[in-house]
Structures are given as structure tokens and as C-alpha cells.
Protein backbone atom coordinates (compact mmCIF):
# COMPACT_ATOMS: atom_id res chain seq x y z
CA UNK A 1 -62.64 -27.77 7.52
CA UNK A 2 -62.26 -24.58 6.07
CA UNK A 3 -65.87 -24.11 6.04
CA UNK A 4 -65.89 -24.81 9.65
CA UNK A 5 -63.58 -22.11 10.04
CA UNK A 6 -65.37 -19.41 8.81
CA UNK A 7 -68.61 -19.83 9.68
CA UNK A 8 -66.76 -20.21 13.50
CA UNK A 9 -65.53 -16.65 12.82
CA UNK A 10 -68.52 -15.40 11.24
CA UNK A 11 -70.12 -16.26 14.57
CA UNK A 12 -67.39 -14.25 16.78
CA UNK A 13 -67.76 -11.40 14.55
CA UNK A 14 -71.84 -11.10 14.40
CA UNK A 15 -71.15 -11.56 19.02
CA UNK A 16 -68.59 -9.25 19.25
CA UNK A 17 -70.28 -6.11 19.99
CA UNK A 18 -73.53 -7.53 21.84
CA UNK A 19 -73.91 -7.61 25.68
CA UNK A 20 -73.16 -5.42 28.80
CA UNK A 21 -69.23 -5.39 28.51
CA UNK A 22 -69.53 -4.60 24.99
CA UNK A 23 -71.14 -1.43 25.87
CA UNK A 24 -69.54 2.17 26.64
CA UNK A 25 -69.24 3.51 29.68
CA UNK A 26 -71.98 5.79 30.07
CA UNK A 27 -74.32 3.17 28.27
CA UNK A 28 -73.28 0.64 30.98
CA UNK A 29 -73.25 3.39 33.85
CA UNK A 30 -77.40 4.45 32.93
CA UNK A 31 -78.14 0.92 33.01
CA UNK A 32 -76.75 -0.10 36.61
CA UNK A 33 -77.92 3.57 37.49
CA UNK A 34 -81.40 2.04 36.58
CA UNK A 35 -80.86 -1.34 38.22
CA UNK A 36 -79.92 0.39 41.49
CA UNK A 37 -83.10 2.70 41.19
CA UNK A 38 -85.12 -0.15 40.92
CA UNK A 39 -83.88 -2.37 43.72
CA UNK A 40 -84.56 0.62 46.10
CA UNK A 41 -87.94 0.80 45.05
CA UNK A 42 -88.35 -2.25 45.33
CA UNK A 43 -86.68 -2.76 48.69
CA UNK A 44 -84.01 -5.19 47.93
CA UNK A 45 -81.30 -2.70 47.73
CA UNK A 46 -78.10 -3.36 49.77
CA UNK A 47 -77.88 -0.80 52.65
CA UNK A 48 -74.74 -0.18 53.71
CA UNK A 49 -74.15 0.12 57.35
CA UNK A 50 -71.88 3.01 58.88
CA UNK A 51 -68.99 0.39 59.58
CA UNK A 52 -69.18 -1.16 55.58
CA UNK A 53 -69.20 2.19 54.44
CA UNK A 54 -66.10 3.04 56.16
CA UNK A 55 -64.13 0.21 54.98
CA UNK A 56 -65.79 0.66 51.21
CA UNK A 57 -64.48 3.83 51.85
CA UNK A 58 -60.61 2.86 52.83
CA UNK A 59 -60.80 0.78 50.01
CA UNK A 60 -61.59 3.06 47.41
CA UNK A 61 -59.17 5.65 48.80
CA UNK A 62 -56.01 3.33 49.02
CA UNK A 63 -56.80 2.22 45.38
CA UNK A 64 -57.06 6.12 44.25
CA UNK A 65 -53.54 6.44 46.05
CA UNK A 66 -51.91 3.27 44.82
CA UNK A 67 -53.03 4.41 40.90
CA UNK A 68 -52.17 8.03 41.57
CA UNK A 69 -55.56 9.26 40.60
CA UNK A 70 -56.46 10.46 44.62
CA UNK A 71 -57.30 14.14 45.54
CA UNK A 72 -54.32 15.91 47.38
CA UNK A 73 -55.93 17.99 50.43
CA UNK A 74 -54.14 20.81 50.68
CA UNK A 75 -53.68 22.53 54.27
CA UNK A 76 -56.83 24.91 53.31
CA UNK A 77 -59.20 22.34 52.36
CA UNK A 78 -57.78 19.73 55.23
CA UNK A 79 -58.48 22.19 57.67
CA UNK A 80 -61.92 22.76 55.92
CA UNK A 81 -62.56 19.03 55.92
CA UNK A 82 -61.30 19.09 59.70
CA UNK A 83 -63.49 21.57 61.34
CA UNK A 84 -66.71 20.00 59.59
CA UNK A 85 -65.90 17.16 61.65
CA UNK A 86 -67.03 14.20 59.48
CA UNK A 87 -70.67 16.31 58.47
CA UNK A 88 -71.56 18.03 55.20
């Protein structure tokens, strides 16, 4: 049994550090940055329409509030922001 034991953690040890999650950030980051390259090219890319990207949008910005990690306009840059009127 205690054979079994070992060579079962001998086998966690030698997987611990292989696949995508095991990766850092940037490593995992240049590989989906590939994977979405690719899928363009290729043409099965998911294109977001103007509605899905407002909502993504929404999303993303109540979950930057609710961690604290959101960008506080100030009156300058809302005004900025305002008189662009949704173009860059």
C-alpha cells in the first residue's frame, strides 16, 4: 500500500506544472492571443454584434466597480468622453 502511495504522488508531482492553467499569465495570454488570430483568419471567429458588445460591456464595467479596480472619470475626462459622443 505504501508503494501505491507514492508512486500515486509521484504521478501528481511529474502533472503538476503541465497544461494551460499551469501556465503564467502572459504565457496563457500569447496563446489565446494566437487562437483568436487564427479563428479570424480562418473565419470562425465570434463577431460580436453592437447590442452583445454593449452588454459585454456592462458586464465588465459592473465587475470593475464591484472589485474596486474601475477607472474614476473625473469631470474633465467625463466631459471629454461626453462631447465625443460614443466615437474615438
Amino acid at each position: 500500500m505504501t508503494q501505491q502511495k507514492q508512486s500515486s504522488s509521484n504521478k501528481e508531482s511529474s502533472t503538476a506544472n503541465r497544461g494551460f492553467a499551469s501556465m503564467d499569465e502572459d504565457q496563457q495570454r500569447e496563446i489565446a492571443s494566437q487562437g483568436g488570430k487564427a479563428a479570424h483568419e480562418k473565419g470562425t471567429a465570434h463577431e460580436f454584434d453592437s447590442e452583445e458588445a454593449r452588454e459585454a460591456g456592462q458586464k465588465g464595467g459592473k465587475a470593475a466597480h464591484e472589485k474596486g479596480t474601475a477607472h474614476e472619470f473625473t469631470p474633465e475626462e467625463a466631459r471629454k468622453a461626453g462631447q465625443k459622443g460614443g466615437k474615438s
